[in-house]
Protein backbone atom coordinates (compact mmCIF):
# COMPACT_ATOMS: atom_id res chain seq x y z
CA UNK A 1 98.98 136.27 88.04
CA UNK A 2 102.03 137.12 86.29
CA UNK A 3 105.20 137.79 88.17
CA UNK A 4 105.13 141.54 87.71
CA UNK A 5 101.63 141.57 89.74
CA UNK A 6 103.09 139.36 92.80
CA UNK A 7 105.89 141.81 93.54
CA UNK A 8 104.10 144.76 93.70
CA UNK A 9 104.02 145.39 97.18
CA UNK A 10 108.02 146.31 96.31
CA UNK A 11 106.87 149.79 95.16
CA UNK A 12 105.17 151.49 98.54
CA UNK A 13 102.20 152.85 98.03
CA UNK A 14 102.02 155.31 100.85
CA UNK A 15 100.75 158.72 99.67
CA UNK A 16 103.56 160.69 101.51
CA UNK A 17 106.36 158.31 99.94
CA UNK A 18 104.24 159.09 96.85
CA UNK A 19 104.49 162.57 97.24
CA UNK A 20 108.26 162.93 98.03
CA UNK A 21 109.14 160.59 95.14
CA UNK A 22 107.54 162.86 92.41
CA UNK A 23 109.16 166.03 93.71
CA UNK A 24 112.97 164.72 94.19
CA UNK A 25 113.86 163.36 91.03
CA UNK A 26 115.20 165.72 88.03
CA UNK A 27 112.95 166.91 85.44
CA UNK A 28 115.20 165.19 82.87
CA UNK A 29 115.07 161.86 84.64
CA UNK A 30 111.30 161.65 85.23
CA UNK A 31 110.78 162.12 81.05
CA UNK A 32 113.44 159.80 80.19
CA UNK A 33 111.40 157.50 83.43
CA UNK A 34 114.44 156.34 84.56
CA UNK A 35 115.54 156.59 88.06
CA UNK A 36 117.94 159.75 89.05
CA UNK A 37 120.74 159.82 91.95
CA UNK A 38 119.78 163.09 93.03
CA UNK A 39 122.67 164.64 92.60
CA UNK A 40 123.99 168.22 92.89
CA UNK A 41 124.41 170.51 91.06
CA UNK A 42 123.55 167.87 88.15
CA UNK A 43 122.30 164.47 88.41
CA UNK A 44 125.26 161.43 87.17
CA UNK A 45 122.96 160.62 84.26
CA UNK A 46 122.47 164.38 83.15
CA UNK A 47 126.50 165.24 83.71
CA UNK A 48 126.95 162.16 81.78
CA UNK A 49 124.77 163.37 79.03
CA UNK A 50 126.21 167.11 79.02
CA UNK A 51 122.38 167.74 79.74
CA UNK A 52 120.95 171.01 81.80
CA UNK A 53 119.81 169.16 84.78
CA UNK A 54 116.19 170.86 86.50
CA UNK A 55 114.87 169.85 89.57
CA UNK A 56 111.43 170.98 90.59
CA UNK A 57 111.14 173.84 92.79
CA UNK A 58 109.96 172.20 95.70
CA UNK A 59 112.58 169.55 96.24
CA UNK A 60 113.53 169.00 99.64
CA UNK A 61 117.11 169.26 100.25
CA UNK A 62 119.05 165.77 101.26
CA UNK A 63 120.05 166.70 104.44
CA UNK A 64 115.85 167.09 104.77
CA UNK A 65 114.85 164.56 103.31
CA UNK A 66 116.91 162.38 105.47
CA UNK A 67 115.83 164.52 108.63
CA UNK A 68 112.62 163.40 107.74
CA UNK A 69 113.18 159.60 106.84
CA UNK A 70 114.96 159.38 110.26
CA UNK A 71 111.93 160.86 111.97
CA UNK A 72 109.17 158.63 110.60
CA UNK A 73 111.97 155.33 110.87
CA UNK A 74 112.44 156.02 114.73
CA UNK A 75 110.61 152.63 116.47
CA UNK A 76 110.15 150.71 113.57
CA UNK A 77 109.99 147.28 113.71
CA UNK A 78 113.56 145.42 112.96
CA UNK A 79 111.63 143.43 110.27
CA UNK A 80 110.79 146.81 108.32
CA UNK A 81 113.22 146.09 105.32
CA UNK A 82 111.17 143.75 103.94
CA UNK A 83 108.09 145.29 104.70
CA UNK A 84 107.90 146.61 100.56
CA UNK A 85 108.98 142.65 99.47
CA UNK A 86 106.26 141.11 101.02
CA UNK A 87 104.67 139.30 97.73
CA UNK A 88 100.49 139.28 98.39
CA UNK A 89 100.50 135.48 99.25
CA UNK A 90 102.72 135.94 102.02
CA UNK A 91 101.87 134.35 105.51
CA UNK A 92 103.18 137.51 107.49
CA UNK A 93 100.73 138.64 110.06
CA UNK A 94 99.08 141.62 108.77
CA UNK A 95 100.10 143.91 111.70
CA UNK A 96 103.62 143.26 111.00
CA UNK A 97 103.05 144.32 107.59
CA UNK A 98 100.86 147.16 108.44
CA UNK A 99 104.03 148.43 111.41
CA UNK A 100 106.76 148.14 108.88
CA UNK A 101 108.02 151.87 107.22
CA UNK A 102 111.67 151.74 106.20
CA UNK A 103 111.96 152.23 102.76
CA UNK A 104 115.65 152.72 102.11
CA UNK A 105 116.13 149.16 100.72
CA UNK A 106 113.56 149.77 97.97
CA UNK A 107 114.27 150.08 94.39
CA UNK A 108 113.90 153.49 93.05
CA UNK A 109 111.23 153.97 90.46
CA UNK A 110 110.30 157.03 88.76
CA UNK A 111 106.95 158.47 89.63
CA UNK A 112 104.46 159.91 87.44
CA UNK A 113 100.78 161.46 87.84
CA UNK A 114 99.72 158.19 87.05
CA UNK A 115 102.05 156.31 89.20
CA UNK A 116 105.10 154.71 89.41
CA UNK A 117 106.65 152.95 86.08
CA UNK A 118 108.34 149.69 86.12
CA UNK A 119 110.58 149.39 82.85
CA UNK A 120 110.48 145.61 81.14
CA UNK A 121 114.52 146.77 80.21
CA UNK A 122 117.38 147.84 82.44
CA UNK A 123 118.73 151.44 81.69
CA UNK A 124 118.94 151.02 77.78
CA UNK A 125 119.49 147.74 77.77
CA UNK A 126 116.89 145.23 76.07
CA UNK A 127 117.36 141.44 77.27
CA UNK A 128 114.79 140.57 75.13
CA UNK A 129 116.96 139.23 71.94
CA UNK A 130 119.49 137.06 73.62
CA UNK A 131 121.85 135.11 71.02
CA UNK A 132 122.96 132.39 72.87
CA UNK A 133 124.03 128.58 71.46
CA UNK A 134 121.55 126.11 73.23
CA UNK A 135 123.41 123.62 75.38
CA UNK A 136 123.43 119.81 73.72
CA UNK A 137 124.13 118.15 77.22
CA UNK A 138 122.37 120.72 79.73
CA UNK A 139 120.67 117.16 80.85
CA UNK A 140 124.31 116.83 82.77
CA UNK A 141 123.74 119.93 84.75
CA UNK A 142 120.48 118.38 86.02
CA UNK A 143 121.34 115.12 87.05
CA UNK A 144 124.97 116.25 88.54
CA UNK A 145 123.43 115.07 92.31
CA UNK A 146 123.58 111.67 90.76
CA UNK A 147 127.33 111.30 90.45
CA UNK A 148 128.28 110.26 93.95
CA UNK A 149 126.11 107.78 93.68
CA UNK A 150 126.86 106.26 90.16
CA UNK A 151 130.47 106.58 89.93
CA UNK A 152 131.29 103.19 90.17
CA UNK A 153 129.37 102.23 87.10
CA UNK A 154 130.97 105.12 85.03
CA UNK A 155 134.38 104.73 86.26
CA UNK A 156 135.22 108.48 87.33
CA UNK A 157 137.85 109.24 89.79
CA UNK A 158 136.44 111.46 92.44
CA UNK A 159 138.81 115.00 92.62
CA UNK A 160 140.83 115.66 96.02
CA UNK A 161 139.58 118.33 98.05
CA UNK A 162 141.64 119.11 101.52
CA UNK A 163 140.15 120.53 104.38
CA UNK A 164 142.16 123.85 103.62
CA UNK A 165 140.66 124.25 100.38
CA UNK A 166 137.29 123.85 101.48
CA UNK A 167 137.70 126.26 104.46
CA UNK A 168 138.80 128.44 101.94
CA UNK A 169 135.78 128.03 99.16
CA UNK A 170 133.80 128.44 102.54
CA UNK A 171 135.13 131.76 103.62
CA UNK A 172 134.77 133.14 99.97
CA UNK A 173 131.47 132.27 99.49
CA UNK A 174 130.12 133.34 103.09
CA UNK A 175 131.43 136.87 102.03
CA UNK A 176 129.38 137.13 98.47
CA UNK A 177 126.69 136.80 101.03
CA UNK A 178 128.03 139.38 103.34
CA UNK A 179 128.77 142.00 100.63
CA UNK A 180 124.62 142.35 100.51
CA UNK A 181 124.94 144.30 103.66
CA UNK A 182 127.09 146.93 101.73
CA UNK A 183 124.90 147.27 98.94
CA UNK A 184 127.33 144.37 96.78
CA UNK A 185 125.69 142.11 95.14
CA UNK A 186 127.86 138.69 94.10
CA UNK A 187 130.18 138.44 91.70
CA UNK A 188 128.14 136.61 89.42
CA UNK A 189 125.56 139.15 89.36
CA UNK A 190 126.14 141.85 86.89
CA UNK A 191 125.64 145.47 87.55
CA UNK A 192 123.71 146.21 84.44
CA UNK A 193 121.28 143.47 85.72
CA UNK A 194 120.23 145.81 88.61
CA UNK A 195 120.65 149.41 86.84
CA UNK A 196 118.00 151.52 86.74
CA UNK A 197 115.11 148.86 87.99
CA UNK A 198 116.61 146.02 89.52
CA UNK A 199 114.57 142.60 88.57
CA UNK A 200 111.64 141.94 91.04
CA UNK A 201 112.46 138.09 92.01
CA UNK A 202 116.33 139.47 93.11
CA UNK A 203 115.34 142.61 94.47
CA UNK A 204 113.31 140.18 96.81
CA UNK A 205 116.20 138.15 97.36
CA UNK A 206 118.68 140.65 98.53
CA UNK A 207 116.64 142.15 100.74
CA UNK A 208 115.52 139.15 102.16
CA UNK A 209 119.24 137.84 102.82
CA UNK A 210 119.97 141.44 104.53
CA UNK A 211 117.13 141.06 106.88
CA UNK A 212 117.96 137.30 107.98
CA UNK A 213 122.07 138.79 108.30
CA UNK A 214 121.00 141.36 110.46
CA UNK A 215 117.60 139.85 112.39
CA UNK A 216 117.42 139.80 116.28
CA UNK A 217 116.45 136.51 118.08
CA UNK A 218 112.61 135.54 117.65
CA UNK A 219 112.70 136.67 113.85
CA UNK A 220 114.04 133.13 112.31
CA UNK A 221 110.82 131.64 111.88
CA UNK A 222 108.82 134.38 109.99
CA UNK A 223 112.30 135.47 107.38
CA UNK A 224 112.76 132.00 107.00
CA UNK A 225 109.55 130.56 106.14
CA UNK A 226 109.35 133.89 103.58
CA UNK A 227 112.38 132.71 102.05
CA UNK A 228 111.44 129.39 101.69
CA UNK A 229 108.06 130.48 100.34
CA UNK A 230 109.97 132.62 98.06
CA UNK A 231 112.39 129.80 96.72
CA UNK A 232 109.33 127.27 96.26
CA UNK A 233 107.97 130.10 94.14
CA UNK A 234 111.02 130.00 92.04
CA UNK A 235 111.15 126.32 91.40
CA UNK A 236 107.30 126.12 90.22
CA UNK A 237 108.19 129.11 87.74
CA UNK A 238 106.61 128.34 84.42
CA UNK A 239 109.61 126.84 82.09
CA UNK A 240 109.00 128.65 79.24
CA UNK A 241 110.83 132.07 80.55
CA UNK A 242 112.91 134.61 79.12
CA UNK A 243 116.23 133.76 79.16
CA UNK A 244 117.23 137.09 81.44
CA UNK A 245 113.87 135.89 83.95
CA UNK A 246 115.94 132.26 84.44
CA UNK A 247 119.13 133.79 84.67
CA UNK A 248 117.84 136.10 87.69
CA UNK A 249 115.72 133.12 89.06
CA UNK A 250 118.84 130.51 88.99
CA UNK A 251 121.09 133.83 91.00
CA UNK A 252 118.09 134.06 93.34
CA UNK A 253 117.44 130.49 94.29
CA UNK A 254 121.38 130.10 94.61
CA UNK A 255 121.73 132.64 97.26
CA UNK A 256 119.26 131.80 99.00
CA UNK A 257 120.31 127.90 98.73
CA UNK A 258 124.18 129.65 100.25
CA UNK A 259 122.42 131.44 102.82
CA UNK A 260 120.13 129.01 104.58
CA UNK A 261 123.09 126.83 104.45
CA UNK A 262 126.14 128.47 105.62
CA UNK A 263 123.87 130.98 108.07
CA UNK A 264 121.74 128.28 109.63
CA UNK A 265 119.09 128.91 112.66
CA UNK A 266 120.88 128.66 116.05
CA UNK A 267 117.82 126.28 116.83
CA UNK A 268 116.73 123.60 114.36
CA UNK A 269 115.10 121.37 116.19
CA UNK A 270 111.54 122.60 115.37
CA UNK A 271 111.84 123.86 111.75
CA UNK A 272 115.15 122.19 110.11
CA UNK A 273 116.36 125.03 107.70
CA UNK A 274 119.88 123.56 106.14
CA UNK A 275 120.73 123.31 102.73
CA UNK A 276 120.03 119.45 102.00
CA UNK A 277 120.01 117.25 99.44
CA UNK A 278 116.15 117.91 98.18
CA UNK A 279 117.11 121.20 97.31
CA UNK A 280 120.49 120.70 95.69
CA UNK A 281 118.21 118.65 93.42
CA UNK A 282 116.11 121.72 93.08
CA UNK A 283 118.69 123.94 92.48
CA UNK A 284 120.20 121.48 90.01
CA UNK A 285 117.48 121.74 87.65
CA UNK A 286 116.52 125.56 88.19
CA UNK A 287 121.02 125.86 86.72
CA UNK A 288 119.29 123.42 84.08
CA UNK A 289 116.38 125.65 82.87
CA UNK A 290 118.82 128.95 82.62
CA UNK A 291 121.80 126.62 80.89
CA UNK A 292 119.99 124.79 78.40
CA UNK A 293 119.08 128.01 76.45
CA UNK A 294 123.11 128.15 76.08
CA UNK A 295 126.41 129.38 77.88
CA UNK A 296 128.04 131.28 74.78
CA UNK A 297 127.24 133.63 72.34
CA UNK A 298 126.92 132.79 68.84
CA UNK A 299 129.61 135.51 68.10
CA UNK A 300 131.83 134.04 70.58
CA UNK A 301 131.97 131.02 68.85
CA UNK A 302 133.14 132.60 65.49
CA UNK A 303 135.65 134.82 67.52
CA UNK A 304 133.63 138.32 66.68
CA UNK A 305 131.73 140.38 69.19
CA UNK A 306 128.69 139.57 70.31
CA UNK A 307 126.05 142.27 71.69
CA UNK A 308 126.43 143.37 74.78
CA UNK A 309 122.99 142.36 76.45
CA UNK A 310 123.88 138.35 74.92
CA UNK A 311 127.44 138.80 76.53
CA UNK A 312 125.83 140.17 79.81
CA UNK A 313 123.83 136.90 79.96
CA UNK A 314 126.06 134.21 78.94
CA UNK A 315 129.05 135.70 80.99
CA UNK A 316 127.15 135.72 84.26
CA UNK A 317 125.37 132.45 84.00
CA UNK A 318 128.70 130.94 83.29
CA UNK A 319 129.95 132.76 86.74
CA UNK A 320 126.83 131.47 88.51
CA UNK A 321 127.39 128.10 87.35
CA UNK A 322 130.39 127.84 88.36
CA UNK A 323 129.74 129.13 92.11
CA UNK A 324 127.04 126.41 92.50
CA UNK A 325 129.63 123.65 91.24
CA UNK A 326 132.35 125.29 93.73
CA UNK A 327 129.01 125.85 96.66
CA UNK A 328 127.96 121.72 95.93
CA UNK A 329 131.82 120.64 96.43
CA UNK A 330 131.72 122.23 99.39
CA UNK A 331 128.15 120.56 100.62
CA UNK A 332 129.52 117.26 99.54
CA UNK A 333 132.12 117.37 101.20
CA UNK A 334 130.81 118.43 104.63
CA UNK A 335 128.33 115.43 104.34
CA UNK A 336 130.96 113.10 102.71
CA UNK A 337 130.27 112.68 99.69
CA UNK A 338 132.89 112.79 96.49
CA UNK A 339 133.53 115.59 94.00
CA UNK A 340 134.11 114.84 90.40
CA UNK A 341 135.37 117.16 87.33
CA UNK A 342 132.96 119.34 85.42
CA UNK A 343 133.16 117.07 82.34
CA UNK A 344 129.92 118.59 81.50
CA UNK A 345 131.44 122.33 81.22
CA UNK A 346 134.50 121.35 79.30
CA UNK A 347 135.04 123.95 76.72
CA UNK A 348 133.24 126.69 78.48
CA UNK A 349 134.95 130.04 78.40
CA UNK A 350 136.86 130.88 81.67
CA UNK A 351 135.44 134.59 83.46
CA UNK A 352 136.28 137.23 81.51
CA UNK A 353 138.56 140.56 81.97
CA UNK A 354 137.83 142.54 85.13
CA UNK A 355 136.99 145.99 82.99
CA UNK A 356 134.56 144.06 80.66
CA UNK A 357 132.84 142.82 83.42
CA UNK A 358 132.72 145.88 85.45
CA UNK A 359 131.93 148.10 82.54
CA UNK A 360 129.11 150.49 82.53
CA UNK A 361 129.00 151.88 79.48
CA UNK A 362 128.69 149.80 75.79
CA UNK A 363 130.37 152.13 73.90
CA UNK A 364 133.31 151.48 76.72
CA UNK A 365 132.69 147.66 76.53
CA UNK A 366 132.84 147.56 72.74
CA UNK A 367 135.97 148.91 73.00
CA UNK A 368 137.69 146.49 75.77
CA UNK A 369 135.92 143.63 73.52
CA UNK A 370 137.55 144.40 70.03
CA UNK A 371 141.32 144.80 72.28
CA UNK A 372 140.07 141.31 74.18
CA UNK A 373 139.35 139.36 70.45
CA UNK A 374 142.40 141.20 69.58
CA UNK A 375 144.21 139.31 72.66
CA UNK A 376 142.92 136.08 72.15
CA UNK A 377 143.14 135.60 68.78
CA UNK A 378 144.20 131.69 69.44
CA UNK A 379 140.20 131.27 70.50
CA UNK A 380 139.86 132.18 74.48
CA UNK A 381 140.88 130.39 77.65
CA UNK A 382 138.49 127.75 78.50
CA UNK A 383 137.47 126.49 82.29
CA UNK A 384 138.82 123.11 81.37
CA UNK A 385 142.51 124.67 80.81
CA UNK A 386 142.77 124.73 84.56
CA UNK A 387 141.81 121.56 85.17
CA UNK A 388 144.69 119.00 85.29
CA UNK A 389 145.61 116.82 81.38
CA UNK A 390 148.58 116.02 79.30
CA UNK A 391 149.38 120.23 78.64
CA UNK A 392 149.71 120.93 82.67
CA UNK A 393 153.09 122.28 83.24
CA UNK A 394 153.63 122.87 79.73
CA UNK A 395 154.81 126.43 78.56
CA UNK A 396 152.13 126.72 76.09
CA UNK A 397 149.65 126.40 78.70
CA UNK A 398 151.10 128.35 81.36
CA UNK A 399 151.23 131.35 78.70
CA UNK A 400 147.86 130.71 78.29
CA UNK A 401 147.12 131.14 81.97
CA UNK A 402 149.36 133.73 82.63
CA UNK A 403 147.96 136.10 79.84
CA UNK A 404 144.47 135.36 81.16
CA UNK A 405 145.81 136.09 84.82
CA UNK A 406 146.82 139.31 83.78
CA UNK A 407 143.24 140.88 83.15
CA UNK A 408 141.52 138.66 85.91
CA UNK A 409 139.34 140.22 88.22
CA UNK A 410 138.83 138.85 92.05
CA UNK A 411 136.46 135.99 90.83
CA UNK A 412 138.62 135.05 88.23
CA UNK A 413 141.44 134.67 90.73
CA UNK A 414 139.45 132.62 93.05
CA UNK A 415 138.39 130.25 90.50
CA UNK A 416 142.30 129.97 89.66
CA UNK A 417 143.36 129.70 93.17
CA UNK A 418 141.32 126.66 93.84
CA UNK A 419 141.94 125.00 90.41
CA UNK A 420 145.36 125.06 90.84
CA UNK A 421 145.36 123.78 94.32
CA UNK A 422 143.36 120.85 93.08
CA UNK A 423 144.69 120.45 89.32
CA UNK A 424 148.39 122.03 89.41
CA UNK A 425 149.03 124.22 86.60
């Protein structure tokens, strides 16, 4: 069964839901099959386009529509948002399943006579031919868990973490979890991974984390043992992936990993649900599988720019490696263990601008890129610049900083904050 067939219960396969799907979306929009905002007079991807925008004569109007999805949501079960993630191996009780209605969670897919279509690419973007520069020591990554407990054989100095800075790496990351309930995914998560259809394994994962943020008492058990299921099914994914699949597996398995930990049952006395060290291990060698295939872009190397699917990938594994390093400082910590430097990452590019990352549009990112190369024409700031050496202090390095600073977006000044609260700079 490939991964594509265990999700399918995402797409609802009710024959009203079927019905009101094929007569809402623009005429434009369902050739094209890409998804459409419904919007009035034109739809955002037709006004984009300069397009005449058509919408079949029998649409419903929103306030309607939403008439009628209040109607048939009144009494549903609190558990209904992940009634369309339910994967077909799932132990929910079939009733449960069978009671659940609310669609509003679900990812919109364009509907034809002969169903709905799930692209294998993400609103004209193909993550198929990824350029990336495989990772020599990605073995590092894997075996990080180790450190603690070998660090008097290598002679590393464990890095001082205060209480305050932990609180504070706590707080931030609580909130990337948070943000799901607005509809904002992390950081580290790009919006172009989620345009148009947003990949299966974290569709299933957001919607998962919403439900256990917003379940009522007696609930824990059955979210919980989904998201574990969920999680195992992510660590027993076949190795030989595309490099977009691991990218959105490794995202997955880390949220969940954040979630369970720092939004713990009330009651763990019959099913103990924190983050431990088994699955730091696991979640170790899931950032393993996505890094190995590489961090950078072959045109990032040689200071020219790369495409912007490769840039999409290596930028935002790079961001989700670095939350898990900043999410395992804090777990070591809390059970009192030490921290060490990212010797391993040493040389990897610091986050990016805020407007290249938040771009939605190539022709707009190609742009920002060629004024970014022009920028950093003395190679780009690396994560290992913030760390503390010989060039702390120093006014070549503080330009450096500063320059990068300037651009930064709120991830980028997080990442700063707590390196300079450690290292100095």
């Amino acid at each position: 069964m490939d991964e594509s067939d265990r999700y399918e219960p995402l797409i609802p396969a009710s024959p009203r839901f079927l019905r009101t799907a094929r007569r809402k979306a623009c005429r434009k929009c369902v050739g094209a099959k890409t998804a459409c905002d419904l919007g009035k007079p034109k739809c955002k991807r037709c006004r984009d386009r300069g397009t005449s925008c058509e919408y079949p004569t029998h649409v419903k109007s929103r306030s309607a529509a939403s008439a009628e999805n209040q109607h048939a949501t009144v009494n549903v079960c609190p558990l209904s948002t992940i009634s369309y993630a339910i994967s077909p191996d799932s132990t929910l009780p079939e009733g449960l399943v069978r009671s659940t209605g609310n669609i509003s969670h679900a990812p919109s897919y364009p509907i034809t006579d002969n169903g709905p279509i799930r692209p294998d690419t993400t609103a004209g973007l193909d993550f198929h031919q990824i350029d990336l520069v495989p990772m020599t020591d990605a073995e590092e990554i894997r075996d990080r868990w180790l450190r603690p407990y070998i660090s008097s054989s290598t002679g590393q100095e464990p890095k001082q973490l205060n209480a305050h800075t932990i609180q504070y790496l706590t707080c931030v990351l609580k909130s990337y979890l948070r943000n799901l309930l607005n509809s904002k995914a992390p950081p580290f998560v790009h919006s172009m991974q989620q345009m148009g259809t947003c990949p299966p394994v974290l569709a299933y994962c957001f919607t998962l984390v919403r439900t256990w943020l917003t379940r009522i008492p007696g609930c824990e058990p059955l979210i919980l043992r989904t998201m574990r299921e969920e999680m195992r099914n992510i660590e027993n994914q076949d190795a030989i992936r595309s490099d977009f699949d691991s990218l959105c597996s490794f995202q997955a398995y880390l949220i969940y990993s954040m979630t369970i930990h720092f939004f713990p049952r009330p009651d763990t006395v019959e099913e103990p649900n924190n983050f431990d060290t088994q699955t730091q291990i696991k979640l170790q060698e899931i950032a393993f599988r996505s890094a190995k295939a590489g961090l950078t872009c072959r045109a990032e190397e040689s200071q020219t720019r790369p495409s912007w699917e490769s840039w999409i990938v290596a930028s935002a594994k790079r961001r989700t490696l670095f939350t898990m390093y900043l999410f395992t400082n804090v777990y070591n910590t809390q059970i009192g263990l030490p921290n060490f430097v990212a010797e391993e990452l040493r040389g990897i590019m610091a986050p990016e601008s805020k407007i290249l990352w938040e771009a939605s549009d190539r022709a707009v990112w190609e742009r920002e890129y060629n004024r970014h190369l022009s920028r950093w024409e003395d190679t780009m700031l690396e994560i290992s610049e913030l760390w503390r050496s010989a060039d702390t202090g120093t006014d070549a390095r503080r330009e450096r900083i500063e320059r990068w600073l300037q651009s930064a977006d709120e991830f980028g000044m997080m990442l700063f904050s707590v390196c300079a609260h450690i290292h100095g700079c």
